[in-house]
N, C-alpha and C. Protein backbone atom coordinates (compact mmCIF):
# COMPACT_ATOMS: atom_id res chain seq x y z
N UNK A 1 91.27 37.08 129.21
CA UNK A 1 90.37 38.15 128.80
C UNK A 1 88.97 37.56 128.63
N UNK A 2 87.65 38.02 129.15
CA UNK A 2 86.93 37.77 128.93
C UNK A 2 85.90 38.92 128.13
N UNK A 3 85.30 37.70 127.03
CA UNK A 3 85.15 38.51 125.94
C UNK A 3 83.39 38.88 125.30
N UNK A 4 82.80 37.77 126.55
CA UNK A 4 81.29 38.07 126.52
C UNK A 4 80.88 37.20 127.71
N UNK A 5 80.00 37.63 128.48
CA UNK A 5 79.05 37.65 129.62
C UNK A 5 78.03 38.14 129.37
N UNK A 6 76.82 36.66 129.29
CA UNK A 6 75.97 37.24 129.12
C UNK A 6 74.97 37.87 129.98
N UNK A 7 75.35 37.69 130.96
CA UNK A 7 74.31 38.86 132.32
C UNK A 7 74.71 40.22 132.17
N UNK A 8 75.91 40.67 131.52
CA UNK A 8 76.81 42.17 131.42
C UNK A 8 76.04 42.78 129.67
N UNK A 9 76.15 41.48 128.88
CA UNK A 9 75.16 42.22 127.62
C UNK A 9 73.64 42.50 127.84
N UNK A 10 73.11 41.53 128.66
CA UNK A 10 71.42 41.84 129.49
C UNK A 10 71.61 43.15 129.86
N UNK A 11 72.61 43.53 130.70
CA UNK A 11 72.56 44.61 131.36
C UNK A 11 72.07 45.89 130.00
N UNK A 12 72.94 45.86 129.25
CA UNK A 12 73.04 46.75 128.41
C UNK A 12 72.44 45.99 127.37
N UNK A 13 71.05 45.75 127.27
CA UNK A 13 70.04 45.78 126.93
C UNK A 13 70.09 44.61 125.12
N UNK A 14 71.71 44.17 125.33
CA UNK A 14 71.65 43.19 124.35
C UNK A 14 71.38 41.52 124.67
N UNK A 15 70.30 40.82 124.09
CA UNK A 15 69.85 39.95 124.42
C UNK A 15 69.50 38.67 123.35
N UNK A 16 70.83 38.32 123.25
CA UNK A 16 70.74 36.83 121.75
C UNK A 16 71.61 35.90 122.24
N UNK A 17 71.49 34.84 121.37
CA UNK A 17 71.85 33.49 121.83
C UNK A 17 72.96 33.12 120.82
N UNK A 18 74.28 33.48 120.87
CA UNK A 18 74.73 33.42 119.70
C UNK A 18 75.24 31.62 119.42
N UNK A 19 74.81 31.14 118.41
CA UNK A 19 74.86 30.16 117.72
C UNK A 19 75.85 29.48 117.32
N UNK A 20 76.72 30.44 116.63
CA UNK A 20 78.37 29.73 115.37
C UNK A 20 79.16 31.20 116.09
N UNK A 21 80.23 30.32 115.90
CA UNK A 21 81.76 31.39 115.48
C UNK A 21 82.20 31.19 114.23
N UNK A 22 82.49 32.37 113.76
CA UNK A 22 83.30 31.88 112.58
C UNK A 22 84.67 32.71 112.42
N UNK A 23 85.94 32.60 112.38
CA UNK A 23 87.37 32.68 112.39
C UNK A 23 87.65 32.80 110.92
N UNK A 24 88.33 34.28 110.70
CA UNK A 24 88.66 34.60 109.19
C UNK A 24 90.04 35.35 109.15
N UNK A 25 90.71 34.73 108.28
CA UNK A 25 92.10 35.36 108.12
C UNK A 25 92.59 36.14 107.17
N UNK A 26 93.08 37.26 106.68
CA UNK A 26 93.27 37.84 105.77
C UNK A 26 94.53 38.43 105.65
N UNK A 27 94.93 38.98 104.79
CA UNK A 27 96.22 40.08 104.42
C UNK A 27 95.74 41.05 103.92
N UNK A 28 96.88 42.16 104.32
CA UNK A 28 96.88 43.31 103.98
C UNK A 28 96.04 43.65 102.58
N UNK A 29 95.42 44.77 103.36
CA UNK A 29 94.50 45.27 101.95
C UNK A 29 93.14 44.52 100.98
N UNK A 30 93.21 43.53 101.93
CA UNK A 30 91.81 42.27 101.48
C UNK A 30 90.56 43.54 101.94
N UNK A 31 89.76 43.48 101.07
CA UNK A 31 88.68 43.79 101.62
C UNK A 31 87.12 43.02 101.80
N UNK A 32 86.41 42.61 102.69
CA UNK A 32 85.77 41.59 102.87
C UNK A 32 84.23 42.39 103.09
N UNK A 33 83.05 41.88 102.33
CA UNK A 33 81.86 42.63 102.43
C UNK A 33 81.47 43.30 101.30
N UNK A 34 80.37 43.81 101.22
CA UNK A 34 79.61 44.68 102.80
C UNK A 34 78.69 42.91 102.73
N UNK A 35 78.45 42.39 103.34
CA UNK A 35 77.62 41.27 103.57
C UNK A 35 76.77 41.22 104.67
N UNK A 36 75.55 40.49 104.06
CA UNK A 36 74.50 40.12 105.02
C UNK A 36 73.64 39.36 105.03
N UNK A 37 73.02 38.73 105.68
CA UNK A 37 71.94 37.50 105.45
C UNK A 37 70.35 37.85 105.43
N UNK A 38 70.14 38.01 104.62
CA UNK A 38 68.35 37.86 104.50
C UNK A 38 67.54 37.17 104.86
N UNK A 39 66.29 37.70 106.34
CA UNK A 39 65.34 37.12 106.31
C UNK A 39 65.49 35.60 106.05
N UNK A 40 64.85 34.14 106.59
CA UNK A 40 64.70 34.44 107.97
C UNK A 40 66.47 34.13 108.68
N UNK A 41 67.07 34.03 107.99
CA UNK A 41 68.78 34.12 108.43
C UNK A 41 69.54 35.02 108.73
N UNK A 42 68.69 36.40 108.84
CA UNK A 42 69.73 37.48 109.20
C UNK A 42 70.25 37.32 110.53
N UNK A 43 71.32 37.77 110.41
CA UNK A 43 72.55 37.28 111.81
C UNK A 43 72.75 38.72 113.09
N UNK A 44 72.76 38.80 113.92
CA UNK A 44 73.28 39.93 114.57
C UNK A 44 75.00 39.18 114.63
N UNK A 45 76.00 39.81 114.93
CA UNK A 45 76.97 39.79 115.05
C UNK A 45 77.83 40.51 115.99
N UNK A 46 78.74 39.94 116.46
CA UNK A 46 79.82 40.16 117.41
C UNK A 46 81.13 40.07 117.02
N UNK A 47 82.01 41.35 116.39
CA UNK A 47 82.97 41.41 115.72
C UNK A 47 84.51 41.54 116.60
N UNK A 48 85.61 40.81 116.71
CA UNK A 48 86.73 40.81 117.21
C UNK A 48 87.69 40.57 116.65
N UNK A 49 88.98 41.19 116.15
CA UNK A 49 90.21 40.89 115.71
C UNK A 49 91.11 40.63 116.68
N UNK A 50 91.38 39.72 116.43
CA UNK A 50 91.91 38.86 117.55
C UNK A 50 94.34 38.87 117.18
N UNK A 51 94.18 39.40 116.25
CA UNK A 51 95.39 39.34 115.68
C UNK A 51 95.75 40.46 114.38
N UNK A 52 96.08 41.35 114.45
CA UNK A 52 96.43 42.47 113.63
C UNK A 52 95.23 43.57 113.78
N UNK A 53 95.43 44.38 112.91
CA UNK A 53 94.16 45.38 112.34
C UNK A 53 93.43 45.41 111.40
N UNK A 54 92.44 46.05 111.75
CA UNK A 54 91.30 46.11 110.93
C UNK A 54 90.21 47.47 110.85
N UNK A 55 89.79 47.85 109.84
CA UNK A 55 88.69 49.03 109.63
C UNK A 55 87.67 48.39 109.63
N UNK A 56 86.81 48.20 110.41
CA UNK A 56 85.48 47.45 110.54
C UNK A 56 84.40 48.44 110.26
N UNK A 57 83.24 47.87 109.81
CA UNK A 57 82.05 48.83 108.98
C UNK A 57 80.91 47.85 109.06
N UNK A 58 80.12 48.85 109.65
CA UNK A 58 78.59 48.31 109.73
C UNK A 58 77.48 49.67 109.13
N UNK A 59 77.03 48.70 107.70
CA UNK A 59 75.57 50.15 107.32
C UNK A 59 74.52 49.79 107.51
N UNK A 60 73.65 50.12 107.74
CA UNK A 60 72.18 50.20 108.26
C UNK A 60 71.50 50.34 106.90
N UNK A 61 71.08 48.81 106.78
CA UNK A 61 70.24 48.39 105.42
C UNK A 61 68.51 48.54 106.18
N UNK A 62 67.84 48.64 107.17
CA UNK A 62 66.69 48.77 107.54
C UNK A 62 66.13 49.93 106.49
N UNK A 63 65.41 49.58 105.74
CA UNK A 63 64.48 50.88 105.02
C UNK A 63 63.61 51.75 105.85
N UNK A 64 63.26 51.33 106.87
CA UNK A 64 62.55 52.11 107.95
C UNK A 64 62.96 52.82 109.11
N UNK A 65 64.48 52.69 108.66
CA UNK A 65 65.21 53.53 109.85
C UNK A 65 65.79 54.91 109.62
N UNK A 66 65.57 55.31 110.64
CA UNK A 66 65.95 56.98 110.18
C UNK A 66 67.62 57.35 110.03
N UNK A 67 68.06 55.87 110.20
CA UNK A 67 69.51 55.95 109.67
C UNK A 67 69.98 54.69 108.33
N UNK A 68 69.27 54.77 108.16
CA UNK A 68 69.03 53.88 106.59
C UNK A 68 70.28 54.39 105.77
N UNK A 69 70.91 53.72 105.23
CA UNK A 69 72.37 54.34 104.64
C UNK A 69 73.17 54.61 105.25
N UNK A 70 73.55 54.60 106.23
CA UNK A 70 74.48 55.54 107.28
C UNK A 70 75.40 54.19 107.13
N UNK A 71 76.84 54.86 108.25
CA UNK A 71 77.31 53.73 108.57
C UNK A 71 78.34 53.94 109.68
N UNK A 72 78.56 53.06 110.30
CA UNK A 72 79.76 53.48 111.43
C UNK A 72 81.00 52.42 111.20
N UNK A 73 81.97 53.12 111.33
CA UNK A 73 83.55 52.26 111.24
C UNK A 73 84.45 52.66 112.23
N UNK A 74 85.28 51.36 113.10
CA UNK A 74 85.53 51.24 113.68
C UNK A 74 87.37 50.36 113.74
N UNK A 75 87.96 51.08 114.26
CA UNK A 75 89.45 50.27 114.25
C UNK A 75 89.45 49.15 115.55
N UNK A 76 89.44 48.00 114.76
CA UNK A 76 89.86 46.96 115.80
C UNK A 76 90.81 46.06 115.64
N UNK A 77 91.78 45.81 116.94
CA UNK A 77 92.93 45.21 116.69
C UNK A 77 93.10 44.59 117.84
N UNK A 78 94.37 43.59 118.10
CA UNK A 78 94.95 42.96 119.31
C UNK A 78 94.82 43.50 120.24
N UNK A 79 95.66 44.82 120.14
CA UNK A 79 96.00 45.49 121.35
C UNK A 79 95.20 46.88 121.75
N UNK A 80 93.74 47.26 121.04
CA UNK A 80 93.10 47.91 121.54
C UNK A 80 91.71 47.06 121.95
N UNK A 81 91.70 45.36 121.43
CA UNK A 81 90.54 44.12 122.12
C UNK A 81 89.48 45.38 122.18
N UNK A 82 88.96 45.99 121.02
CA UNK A 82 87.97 46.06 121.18
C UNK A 82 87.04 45.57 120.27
N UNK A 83 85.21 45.64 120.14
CA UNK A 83 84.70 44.51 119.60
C UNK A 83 83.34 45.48 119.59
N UNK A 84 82.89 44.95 117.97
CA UNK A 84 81.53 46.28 117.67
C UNK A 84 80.29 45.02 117.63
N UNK A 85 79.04 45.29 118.10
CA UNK A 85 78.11 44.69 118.21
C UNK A 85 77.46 44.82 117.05
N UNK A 86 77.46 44.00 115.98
CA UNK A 86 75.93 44.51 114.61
C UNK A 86 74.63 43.69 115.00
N UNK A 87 73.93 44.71 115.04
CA UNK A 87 72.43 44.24 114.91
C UNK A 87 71.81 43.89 113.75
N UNK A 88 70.87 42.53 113.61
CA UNK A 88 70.59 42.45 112.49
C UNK A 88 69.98 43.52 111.72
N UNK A 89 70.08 43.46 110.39
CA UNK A 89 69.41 44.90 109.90
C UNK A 89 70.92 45.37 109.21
N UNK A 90 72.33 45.21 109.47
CA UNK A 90 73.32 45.55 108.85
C UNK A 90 74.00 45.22 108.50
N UNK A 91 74.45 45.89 107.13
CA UNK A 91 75.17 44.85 106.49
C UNK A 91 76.73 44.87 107.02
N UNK A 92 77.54 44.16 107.18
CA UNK A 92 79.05 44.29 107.27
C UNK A 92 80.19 44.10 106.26
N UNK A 93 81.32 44.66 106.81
CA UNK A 93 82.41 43.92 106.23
C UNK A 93 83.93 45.10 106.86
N UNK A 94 84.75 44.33 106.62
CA UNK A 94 85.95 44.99 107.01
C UNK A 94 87.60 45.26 105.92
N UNK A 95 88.07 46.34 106.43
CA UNK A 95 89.61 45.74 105.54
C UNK A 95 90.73 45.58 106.09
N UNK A 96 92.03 44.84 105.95
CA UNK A 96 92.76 44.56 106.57
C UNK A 96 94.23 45.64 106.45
N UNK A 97 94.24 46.25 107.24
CA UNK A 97 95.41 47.09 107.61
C UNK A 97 96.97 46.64 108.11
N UNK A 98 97.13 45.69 108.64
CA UNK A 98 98.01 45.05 109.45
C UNK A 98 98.62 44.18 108.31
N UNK A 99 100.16 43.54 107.92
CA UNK A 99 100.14 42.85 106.89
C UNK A 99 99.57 41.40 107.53
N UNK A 100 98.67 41.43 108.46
CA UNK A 100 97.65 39.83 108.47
C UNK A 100 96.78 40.27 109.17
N UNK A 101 95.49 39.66 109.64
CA UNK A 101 94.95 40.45 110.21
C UNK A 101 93.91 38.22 110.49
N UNK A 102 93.53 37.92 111.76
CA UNK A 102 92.42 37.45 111.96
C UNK A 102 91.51 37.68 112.68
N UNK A 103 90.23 37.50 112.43
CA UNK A 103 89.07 38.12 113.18
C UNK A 103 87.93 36.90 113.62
N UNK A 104 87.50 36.73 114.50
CA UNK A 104 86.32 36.24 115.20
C UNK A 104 85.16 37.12 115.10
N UNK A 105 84.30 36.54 114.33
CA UNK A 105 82.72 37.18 114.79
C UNK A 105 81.86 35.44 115.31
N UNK A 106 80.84 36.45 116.42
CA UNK A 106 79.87 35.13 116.37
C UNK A 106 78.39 35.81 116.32
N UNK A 107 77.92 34.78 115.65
CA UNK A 107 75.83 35.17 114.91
C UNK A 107 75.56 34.23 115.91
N UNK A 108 74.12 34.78 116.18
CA UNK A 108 73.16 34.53 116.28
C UNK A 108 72.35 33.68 115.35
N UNK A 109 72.50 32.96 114.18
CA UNK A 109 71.35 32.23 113.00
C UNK A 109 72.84 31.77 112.37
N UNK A 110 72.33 30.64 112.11
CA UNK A 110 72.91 29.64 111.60
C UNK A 110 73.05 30.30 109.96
N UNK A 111 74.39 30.52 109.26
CA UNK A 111 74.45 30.70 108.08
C UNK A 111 73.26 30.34 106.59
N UNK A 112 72.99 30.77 105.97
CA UNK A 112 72.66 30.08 104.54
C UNK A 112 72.96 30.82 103.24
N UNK A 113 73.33 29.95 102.86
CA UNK A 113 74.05 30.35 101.27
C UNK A 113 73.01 30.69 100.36
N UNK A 114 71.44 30.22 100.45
CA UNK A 114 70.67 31.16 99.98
C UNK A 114 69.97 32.37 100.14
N UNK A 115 70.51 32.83 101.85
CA UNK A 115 69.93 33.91 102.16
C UNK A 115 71.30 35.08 102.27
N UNK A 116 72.08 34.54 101.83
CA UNK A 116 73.47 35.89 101.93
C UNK A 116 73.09 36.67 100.68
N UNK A 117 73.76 37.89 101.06
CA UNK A 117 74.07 39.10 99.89
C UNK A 117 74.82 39.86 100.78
N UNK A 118 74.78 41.32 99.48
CA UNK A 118 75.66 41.89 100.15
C UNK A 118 75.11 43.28 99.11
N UNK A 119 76.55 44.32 99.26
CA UNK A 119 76.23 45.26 98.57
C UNK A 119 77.65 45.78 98.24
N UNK A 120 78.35 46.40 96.92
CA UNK A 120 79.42 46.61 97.13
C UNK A 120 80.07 47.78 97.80
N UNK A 121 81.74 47.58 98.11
CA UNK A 121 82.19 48.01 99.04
C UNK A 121 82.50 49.62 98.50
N UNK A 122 81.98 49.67 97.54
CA UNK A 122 82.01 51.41 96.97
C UNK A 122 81.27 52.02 96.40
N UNK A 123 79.88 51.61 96.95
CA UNK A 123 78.75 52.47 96.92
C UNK A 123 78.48 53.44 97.11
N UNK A 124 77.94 54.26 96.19
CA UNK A 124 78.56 56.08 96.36
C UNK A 124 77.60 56.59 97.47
N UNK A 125 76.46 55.90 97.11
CA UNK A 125 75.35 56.75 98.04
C UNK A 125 75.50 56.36 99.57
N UNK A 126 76.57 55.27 99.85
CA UNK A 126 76.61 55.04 101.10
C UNK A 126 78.27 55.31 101.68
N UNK A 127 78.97 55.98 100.52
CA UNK A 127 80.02 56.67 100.61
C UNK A 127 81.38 56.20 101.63
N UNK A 128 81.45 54.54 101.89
CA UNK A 128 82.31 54.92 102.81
C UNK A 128 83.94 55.02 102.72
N UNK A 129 84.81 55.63 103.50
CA UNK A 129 86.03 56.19 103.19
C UNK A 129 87.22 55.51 103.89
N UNK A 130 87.18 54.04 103.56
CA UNK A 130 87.70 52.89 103.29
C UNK A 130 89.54 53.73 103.42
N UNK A 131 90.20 53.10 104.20
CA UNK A 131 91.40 53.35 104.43
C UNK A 131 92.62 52.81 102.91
N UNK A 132 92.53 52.12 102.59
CA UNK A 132 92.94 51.28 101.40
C UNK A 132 92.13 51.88 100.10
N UNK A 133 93.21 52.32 98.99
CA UNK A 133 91.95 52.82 98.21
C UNK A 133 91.95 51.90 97.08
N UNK A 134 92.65 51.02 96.41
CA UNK A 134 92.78 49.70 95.98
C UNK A 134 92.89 48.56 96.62
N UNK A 135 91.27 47.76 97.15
CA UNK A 135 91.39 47.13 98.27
C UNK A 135 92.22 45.36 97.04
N UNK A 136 91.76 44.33 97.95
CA UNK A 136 92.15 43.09 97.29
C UNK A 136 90.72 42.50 97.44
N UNK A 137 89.78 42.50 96.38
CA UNK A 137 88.14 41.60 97.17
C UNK A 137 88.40 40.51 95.87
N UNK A 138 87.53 39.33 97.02
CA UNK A 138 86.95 38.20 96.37
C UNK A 138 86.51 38.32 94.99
N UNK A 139 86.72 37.88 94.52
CA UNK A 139 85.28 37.54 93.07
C UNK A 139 84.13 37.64 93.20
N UNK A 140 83.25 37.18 94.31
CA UNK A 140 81.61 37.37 94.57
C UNK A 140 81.61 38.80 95.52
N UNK A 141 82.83 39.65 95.76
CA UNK A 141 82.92 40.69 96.93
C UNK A 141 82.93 41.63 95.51
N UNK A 142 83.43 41.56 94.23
CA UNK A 142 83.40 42.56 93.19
C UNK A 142 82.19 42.20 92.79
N UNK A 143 80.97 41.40 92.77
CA UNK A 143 80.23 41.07 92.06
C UNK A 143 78.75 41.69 92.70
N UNK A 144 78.74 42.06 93.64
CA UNK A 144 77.58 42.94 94.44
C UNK A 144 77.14 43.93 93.61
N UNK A 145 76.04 44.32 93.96
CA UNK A 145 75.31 45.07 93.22
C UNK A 145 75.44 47.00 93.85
N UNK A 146 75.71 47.94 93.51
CA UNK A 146 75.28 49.15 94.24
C UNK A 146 73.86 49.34 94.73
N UNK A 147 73.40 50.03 95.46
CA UNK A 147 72.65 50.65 95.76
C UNK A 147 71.67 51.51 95.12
């Protein structure tokens, strides 16, 4: 399976150099996010579950966009190999449906631990309707701030 060409993303008008992979494993009901990197580290991203399912979610943190808050979610798994493009500007995160679930994303910008944040995953004003309604999050994934 081939899973990026970059003369086929030119085509369709996406054009970055992606940098790192990073490989994340989870169980059922983990919920991971909403995360993002700030200035000058914000990441575009290339999201793939490579092994189980997943509810994938990207919101549009740009203050100047006429979709500012919004958000789109997406089911990705093994056997539907499909894969959502985030542009920098959004924040992410996903939950795990499958009892395992691993995923591949690759950025564009090299990580930094002083430019991450995030926002939490049940922010009313950005409302999203998360398949799991008692997810399993991190300690710094409960610790985000709302909106």
């Amino acid at each position: 399976m081939e899973t990026y060409q970059k003369n086929e993303f030119a085509k369709a008008g996406i054009n970055c150099e992606f940098v790192q992979q990073n490989h994340s494993k989870s169980v059922k009901g983990v919920l991971r996010g909403l995360h993002y990197q700030k200035e000058p580290y914000a990441q575009t991203k290339l999201v793939r579950c490579v092994r189980g399912e997943i509810f994938d979610v990207a919101v549009d943190i740009r203050s100047d966009s006429s979709t500012f808050g919004k958000y789109v979610s997406v089911i990705l798994s093994e056997e539907n190999k499909n894969m959502i493009y985030i542009p920098k500007g959004f924040a992410h995160g996903f939950e795990v449906l499958s009892d395992e679930a691993e995923v591949i994303y690759d950025v564009d910008n090299f990580y930094s631990n002083e430019s991450e944040s995030g926002i939490r995953w049940d922010d009313q004003k950005i409302g999203i309707k998360w398949p799991i309604k008692s997810p399993i999050l991190s300690t710094k994934d409960k610790l985000w701030q709302k909106t």
